[in-house]
PDB file of N, CA and C in Angstrom:
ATOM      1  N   UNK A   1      99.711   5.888 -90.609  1.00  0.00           N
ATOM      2  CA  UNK A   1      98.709   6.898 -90.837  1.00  0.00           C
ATOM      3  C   UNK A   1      99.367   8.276 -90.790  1.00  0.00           C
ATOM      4  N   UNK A   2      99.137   8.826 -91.816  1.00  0.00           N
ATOM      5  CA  UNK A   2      99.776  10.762 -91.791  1.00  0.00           C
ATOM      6  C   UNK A   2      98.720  11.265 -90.802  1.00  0.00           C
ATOM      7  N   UNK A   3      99.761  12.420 -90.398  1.00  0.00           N
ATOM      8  CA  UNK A   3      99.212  13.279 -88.855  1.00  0.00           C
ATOM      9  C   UNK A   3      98.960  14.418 -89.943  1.00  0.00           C
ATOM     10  N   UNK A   4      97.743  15.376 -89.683  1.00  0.00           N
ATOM     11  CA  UNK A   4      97.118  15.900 -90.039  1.00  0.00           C
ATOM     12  C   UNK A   4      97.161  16.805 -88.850  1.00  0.00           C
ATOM     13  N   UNK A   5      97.225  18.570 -89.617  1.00  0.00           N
ATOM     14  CA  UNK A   5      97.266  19.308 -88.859  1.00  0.00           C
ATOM     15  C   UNK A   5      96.635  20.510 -89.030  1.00  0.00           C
ATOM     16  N   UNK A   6      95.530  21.236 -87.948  1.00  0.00           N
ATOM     17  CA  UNK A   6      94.606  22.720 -88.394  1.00  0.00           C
ATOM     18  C   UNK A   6      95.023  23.570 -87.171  1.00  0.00           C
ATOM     19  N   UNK A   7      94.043  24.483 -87.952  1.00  0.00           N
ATOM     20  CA  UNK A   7      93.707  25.951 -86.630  1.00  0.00           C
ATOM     21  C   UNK A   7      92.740  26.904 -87.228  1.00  0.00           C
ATOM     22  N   UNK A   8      92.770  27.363 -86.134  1.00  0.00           N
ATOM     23  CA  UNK A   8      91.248  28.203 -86.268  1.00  0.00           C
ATOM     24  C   UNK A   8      92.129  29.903 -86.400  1.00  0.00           C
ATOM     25  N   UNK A   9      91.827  30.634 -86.613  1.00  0.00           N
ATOM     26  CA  UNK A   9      92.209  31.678 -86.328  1.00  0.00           C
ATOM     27  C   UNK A   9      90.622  32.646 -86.109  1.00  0.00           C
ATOM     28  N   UNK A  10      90.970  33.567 -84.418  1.00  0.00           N
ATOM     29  CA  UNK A  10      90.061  33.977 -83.909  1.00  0.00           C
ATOM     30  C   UNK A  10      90.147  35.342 -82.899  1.00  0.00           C
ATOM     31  N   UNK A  11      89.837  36.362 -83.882  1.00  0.00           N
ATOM     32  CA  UNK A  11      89.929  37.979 -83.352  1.00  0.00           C
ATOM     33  C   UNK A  11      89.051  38.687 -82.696  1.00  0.00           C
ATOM     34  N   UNK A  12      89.226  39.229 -81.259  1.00  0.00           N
ATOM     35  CA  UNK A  12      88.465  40.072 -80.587  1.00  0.00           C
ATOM     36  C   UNK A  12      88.966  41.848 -80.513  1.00  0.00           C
ATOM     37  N   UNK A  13      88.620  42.729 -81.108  1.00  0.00           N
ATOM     38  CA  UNK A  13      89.265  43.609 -81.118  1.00  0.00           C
ATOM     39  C   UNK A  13      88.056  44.685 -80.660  1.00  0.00           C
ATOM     40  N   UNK A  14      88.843  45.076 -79.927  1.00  0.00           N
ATOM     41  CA  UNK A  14      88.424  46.400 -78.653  1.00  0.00           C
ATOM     42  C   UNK A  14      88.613  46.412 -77.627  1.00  0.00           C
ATOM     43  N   UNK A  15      87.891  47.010 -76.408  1.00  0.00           N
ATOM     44  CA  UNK A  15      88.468  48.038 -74.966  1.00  0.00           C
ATOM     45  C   UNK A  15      87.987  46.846 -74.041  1.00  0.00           C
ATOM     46  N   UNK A  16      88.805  45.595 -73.404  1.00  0.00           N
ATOM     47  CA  UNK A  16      88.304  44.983 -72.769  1.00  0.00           C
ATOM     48  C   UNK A  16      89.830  44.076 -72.360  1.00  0.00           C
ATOM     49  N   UNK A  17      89.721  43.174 -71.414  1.00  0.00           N
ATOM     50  CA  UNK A  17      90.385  42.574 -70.505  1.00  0.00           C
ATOM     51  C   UNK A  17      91.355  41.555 -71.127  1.00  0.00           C
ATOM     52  N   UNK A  18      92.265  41.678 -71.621  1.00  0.00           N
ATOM     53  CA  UNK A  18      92.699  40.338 -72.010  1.00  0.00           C
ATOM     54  C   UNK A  18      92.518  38.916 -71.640  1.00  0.00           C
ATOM     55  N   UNK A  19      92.933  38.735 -69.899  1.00  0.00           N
ATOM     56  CA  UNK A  19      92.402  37.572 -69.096  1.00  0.00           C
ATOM     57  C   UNK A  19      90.757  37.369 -69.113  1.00  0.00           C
ATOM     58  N   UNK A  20      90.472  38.284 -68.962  1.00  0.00           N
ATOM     59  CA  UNK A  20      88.995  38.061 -68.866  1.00  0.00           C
ATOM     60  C   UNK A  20      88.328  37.516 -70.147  1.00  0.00           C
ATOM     61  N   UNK A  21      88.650  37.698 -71.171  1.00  0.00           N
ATOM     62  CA  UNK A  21      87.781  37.375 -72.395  1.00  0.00           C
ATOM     63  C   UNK A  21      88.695  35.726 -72.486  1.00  0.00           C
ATOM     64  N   UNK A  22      89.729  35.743 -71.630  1.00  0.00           N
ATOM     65  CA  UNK A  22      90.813  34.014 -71.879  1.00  0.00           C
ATOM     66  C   UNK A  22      89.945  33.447 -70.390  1.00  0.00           C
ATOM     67  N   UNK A  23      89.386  33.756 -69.905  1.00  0.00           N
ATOM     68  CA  UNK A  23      88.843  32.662 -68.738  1.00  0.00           C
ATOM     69  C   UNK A  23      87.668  32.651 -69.534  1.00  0.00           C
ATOM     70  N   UNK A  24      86.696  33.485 -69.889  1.00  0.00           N
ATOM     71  CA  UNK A  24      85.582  33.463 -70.271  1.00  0.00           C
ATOM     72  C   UNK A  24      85.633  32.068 -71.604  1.00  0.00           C
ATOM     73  N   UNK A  25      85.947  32.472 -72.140  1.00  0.00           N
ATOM     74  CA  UNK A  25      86.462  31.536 -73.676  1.00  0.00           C
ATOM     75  C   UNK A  25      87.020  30.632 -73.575  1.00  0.00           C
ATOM     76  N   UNK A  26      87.667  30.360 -72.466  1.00  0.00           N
ATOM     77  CA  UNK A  26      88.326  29.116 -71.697  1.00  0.00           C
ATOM     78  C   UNK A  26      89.506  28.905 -73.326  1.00  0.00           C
ATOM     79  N   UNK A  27      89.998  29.752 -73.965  1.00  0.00           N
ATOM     80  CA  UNK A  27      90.598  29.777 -75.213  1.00  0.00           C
ATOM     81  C   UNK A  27      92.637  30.215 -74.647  1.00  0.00           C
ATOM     82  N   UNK A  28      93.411  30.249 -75.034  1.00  0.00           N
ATOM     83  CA  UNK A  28      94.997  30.909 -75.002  1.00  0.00           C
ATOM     84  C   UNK A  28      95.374  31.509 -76.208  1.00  0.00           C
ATOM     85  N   UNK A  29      95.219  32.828 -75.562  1.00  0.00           N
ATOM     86  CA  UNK A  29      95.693  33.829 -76.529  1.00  0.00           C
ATOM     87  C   UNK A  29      97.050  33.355 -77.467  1.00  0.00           C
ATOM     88  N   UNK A  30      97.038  33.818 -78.579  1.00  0.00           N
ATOM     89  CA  UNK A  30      98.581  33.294 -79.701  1.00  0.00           C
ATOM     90  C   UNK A  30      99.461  35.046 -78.990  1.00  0.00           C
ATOM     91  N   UNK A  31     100.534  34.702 -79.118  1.00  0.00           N
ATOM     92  CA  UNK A  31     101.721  35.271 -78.677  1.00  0.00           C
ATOM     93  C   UNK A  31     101.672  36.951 -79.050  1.00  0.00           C
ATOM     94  N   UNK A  32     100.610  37.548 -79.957  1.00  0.00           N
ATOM     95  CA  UNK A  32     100.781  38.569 -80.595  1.00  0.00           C
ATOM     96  C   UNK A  32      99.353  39.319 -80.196  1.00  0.00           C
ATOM     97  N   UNK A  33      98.971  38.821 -78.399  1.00  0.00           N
ATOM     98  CA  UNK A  33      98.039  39.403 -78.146  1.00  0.00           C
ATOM     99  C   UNK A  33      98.282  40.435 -77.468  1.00  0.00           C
ATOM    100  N   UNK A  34      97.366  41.566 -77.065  1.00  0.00           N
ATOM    101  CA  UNK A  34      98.002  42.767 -76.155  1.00  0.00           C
ATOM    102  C   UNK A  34      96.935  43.446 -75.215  1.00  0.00           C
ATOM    103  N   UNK A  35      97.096  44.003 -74.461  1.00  0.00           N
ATOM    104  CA  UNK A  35      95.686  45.220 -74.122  1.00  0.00           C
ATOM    105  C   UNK A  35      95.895  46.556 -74.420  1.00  0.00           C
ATOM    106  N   UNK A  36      94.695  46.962 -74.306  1.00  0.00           N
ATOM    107  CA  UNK A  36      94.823  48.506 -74.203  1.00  0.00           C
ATOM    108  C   UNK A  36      96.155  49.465 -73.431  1.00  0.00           C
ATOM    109  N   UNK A  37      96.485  50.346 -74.540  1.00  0.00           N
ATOM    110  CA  UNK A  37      97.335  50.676 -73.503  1.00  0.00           C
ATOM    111  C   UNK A  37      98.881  50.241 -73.195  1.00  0.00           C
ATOM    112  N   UNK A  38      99.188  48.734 -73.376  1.00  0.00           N
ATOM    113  CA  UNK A  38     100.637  48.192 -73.859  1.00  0.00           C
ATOM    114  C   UNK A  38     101.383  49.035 -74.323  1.00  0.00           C
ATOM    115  N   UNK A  39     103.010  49.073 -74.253  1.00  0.00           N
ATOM    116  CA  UNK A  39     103.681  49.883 -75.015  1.00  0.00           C
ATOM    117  C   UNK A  39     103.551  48.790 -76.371  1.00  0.00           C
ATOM    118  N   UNK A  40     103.895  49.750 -78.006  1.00  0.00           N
ATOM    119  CA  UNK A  40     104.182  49.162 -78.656  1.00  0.00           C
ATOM    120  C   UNK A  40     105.277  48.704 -78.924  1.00  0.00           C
ATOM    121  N   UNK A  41     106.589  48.505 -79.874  1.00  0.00           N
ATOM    122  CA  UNK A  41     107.639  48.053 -79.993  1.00  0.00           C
ATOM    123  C   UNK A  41     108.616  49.510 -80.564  1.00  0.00           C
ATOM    124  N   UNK A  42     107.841  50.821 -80.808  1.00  0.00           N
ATOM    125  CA  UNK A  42     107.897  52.141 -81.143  1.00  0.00           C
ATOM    126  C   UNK A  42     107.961  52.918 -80.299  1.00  0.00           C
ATOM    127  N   UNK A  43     107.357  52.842 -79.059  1.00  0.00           N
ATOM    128  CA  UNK A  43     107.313  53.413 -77.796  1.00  0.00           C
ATOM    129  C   UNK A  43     105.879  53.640 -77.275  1.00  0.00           C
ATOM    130  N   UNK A  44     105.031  54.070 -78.551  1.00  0.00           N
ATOM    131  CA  UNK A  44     103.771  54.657 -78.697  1.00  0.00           C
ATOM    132  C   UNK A  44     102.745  52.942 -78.143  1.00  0.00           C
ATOM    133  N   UNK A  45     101.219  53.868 -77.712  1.00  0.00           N
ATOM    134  CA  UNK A  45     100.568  52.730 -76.627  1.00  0.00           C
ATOM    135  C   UNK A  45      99.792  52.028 -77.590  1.00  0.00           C
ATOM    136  N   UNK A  46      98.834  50.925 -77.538  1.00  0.00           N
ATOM    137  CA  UNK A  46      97.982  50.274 -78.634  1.00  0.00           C
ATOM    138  C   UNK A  46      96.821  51.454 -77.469  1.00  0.00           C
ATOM    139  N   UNK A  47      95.754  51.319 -78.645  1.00  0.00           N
ATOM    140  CA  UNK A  47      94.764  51.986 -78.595  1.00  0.00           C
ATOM    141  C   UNK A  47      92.891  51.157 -78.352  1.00  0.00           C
ATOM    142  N   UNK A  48      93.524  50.090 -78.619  1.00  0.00           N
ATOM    143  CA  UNK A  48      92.777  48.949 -78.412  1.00  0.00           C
ATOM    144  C   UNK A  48      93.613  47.673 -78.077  1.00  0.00           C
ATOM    145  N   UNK A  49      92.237  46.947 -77.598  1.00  0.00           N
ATOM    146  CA  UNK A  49      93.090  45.157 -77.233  1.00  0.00           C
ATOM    147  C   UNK A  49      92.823  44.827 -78.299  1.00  0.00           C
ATOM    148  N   UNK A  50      93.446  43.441 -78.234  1.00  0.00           N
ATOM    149  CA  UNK A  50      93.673  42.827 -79.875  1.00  0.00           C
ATOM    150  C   UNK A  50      94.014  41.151 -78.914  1.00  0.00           C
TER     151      UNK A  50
END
């Protein structure tokens, strides 16, 4: 039998908790999540969570 493979892709964007919206959602953020405030990879901060 072929293995078959999906995903969902699923965005919360604005001023709120990273952990908190991942306990709530009982969900794991993908690797390219951040909060408010984070440095970026520029120096400059994100302005929202993502």
């Amino acid at each position: 039998m072929e293995k078959n493979s999906c995903y969902t892709y699923f965005n919360i964007r604005g001023d709120f908790e990273l952990n908190e919206i991942t306990k709530l959602l009982d969900i794991k953020p993908y690797k390219s999540s951040f909060n408010k405030g984070d440095l970026r990879r520029n120096g400059q901060r994100f302005e929202f969570s993502s």
